[in-house]
C-alpha atoms as a PDB file:
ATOM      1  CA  UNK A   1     147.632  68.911 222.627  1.00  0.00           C
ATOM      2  CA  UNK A   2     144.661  70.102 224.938  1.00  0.00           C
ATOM      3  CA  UNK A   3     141.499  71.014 222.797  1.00  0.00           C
ATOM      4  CA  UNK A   4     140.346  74.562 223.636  1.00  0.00           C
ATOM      5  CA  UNK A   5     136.927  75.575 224.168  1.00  0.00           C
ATOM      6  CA  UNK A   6     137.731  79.175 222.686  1.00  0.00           C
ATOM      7  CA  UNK A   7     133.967  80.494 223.056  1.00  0.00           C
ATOM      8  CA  UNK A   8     134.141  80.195 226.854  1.00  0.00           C
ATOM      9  CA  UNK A   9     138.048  81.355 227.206  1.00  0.00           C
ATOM     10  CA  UNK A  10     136.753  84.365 225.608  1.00  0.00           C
ATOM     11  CA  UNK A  11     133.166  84.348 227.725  1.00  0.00           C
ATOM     12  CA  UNK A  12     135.557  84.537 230.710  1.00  0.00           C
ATOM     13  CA  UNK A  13     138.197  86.977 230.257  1.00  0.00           C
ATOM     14  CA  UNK A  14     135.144  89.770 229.552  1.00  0.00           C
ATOM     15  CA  UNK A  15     134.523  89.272 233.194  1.00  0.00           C
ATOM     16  CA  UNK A  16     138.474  89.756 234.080  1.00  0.00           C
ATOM     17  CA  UNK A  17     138.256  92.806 236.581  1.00  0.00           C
ATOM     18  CA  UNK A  18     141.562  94.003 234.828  1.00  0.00           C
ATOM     19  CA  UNK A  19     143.766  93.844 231.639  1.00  0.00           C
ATOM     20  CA  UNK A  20     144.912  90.947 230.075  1.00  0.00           C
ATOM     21  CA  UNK A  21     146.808  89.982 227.110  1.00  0.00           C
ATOM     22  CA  UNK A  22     146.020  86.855 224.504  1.00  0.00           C
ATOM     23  CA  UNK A  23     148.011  85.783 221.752  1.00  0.00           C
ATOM     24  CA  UNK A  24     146.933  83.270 218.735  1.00  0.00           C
ATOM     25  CA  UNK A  25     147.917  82.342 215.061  1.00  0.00           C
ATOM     26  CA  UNK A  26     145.926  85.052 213.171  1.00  0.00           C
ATOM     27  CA  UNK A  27     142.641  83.466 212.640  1.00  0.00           C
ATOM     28  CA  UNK A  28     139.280  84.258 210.918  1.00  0.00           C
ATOM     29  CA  UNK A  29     137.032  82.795 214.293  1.00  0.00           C
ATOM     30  CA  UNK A  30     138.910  84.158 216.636  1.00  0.00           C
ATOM     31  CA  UNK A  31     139.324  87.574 215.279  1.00  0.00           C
ATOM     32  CA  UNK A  32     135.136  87.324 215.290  1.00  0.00           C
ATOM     33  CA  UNK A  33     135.302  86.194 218.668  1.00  0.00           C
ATOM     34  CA  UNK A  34     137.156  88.902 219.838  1.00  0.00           C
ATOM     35  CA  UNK A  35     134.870  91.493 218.405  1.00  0.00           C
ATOM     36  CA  UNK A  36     132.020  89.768 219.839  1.00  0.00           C
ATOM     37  CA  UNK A  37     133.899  90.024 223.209  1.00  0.00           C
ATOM     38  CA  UNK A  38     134.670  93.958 222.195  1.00  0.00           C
ATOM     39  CA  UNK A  39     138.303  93.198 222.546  1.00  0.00           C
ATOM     40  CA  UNK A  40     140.670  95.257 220.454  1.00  0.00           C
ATOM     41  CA  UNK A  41     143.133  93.244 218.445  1.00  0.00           C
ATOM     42  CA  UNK A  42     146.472  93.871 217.054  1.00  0.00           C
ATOM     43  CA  UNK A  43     148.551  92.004 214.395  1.00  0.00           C
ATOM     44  CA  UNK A  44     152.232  91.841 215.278  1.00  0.00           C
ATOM     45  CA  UNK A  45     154.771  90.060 212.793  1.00  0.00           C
ATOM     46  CA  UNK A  46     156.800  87.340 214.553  1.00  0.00           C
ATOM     47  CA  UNK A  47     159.252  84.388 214.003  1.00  0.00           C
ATOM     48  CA  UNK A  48     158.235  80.803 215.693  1.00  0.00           C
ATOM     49  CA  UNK A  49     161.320  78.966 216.235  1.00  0.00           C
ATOM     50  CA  UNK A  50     162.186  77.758 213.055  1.00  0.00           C
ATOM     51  CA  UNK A  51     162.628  81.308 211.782  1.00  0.00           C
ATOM     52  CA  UNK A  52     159.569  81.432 209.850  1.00  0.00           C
ATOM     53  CA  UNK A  53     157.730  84.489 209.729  1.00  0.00           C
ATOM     54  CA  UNK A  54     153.963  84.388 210.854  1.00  0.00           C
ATOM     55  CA  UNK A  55     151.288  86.940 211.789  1.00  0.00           C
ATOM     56  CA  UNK A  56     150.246  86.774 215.486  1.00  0.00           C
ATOM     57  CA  UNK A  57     147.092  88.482 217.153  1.00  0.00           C
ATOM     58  CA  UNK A  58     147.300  90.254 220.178  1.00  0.00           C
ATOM     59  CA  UNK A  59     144.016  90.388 222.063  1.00  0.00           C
ATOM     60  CA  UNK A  60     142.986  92.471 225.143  1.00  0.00           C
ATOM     61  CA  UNK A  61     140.901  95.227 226.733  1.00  0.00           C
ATOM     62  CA  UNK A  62     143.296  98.047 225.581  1.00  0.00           C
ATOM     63  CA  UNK A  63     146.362  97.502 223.057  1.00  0.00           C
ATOM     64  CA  UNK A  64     147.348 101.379 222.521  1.00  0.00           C
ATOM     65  CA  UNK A  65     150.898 100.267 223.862  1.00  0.00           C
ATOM     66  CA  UNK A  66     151.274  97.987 221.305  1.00  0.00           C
ATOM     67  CA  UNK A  67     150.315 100.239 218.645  1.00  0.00           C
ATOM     68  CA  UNK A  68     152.612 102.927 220.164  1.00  0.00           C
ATOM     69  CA  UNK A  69     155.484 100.952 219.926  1.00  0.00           C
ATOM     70  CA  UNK A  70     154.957 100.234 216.004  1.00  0.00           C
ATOM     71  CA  UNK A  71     154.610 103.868 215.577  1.00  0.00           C
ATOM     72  CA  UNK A  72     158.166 104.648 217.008  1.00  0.00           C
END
Protein backbone atom coordinates (compact mmCIF):
# COMPACT_ATOMS: atom_id res chain seq x y z
CA UNK A 1 0.00 0.00 0.00
CA UNK A 2 1.23 3.56 -1.19
CA UNK A 3 2.14 5.83 1.89
CA UNK A 4 0.21 9.12 1.68
CA UNK A 5 1.59 12.39 2.31
CA UNK A 6 -1.92 13.64 3.70
CA UNK A 7 -0.59 17.31 4.60
CA UNK A 8 0.09 18.06 0.93
CA UNK A 9 -3.15 16.05 -0.55
CA UNK A 10 -4.93 18.42 1.57
CA UNK A 11 -2.41 21.62 0.68
CA UNK A 12 -3.58 20.84 -2.89
CA UNK A 13 -7.16 20.31 -3.12
CA UNK A 14 -7.57 24.08 -1.32
CA UNK A 15 -6.27 25.25 -4.61
CA UNK A 16 -8.93 22.93 -6.65
CA UNK A 17 -10.80 25.70 -8.75
CA UNK A 18 -14.01 23.55 -8.04
CA UNK A 19 -15.70 20.94 -5.72
CA UNK A 20 -14.38 17.86 -4.78
CA UNK A 21 -15.22 15.04 -2.62
CA UNK A 22 -12.69 12.92 -0.11
CA UNK A 23 -13.48 10.03 1.81
CA UNK A 24 -11.31 8.39 4.84
CA UNK A 25 -11.74 6.06 7.96
CA UNK A 26 -12.90 8.67 10.54
CA UNK A 27 -9.74 9.92 11.97
CA UNK A 28 -8.56 12.37 14.70
CA UNK A 29 -5.55 14.04 12.11
CA UNK A 30 -7.41 14.19 9.39
CA UNK A 31 -10.52 15.64 10.77
CA UNK A 32 -7.77 18.54 12.04
CA UNK A 33 -6.49 18.66 8.72
CA UNK A 34 -9.56 19.34 7.21
CA UNK A 35 -10.39 22.22 9.45
CA UNK A 36 -7.09 23.62 8.86
CA UNK A 37 -7.94 23.36 5.10
CA UNK A 38 -11.62 24.97 6.08
CA UNK A 39 -13.20 21.95 4.56
CA UNK A 40 -16.56 20.93 5.94
CA UNK A 41 -16.79 17.31 6.95
CA UNK A 42 -19.52 14.88 7.27
CA UNK A 43 -19.74 11.45 9.02
CA UNK A 44 -21.73 8.92 7.03
CA UNK A 45 -22.26 5.26 8.47
CA UNK A 46 -21.13 2.57 6.00
CA UNK A 47 -20.41 -1.21 5.56
CA UNK A 48 -16.75 -2.24 4.04
CA UNK A 49 -17.13 -5.48 2.45
CA UNK A 50 -17.19 -7.76 5.12
CA UNK A 51 -20.40 -6.22 6.42
CA UNK A 52 -18.92 -4.46 9.21
CA UNK A 53 -20.19 -1.25 10.09
CA UNK A 54 -17.64 1.75 10.20
CA UNK A 55 -17.85 5.56 10.31
CA UNK A 56 -16.54 7.25 7.12
CA UNK A 57 -15.70 11.09 6.63
CA UNK A 58 -16.76 12.90 3.81
CA UNK A 59 -14.58 15.90 3.06
CA UNK A 60 -15.11 18.82 0.59
CA UNK A 61 -15.75 22.51 -0.09
CA UNK A 62 -19.57 22.21 0.44
CA UNK A 63 -21.40 18.92 1.85
CA UNK A 64 -25.09 20.48 2.30
CA UNK A 65 -26.20 17.58 -0.15
CA UNK A 66 -25.03 15.16 2.01
CA UNK A 67 -26.59 16.51 4.98
CA UNK A 68 -29.86 16.95 2.99
CA UNK A 69 -30.11 13.56 2.20
CA UNK A 70 -29.81 12.39 6.03
CA UNK A 71 -32.49 14.79 6.78
CA UNK A 72 -35.06 13.09 4.37
Amino acid sequence: MAEINHEELFRIAAHFAGDFLMTYDHEGELQELAEQYGFETELVAMKNAHHAEMTEMLIGRNLDWARQTRTV
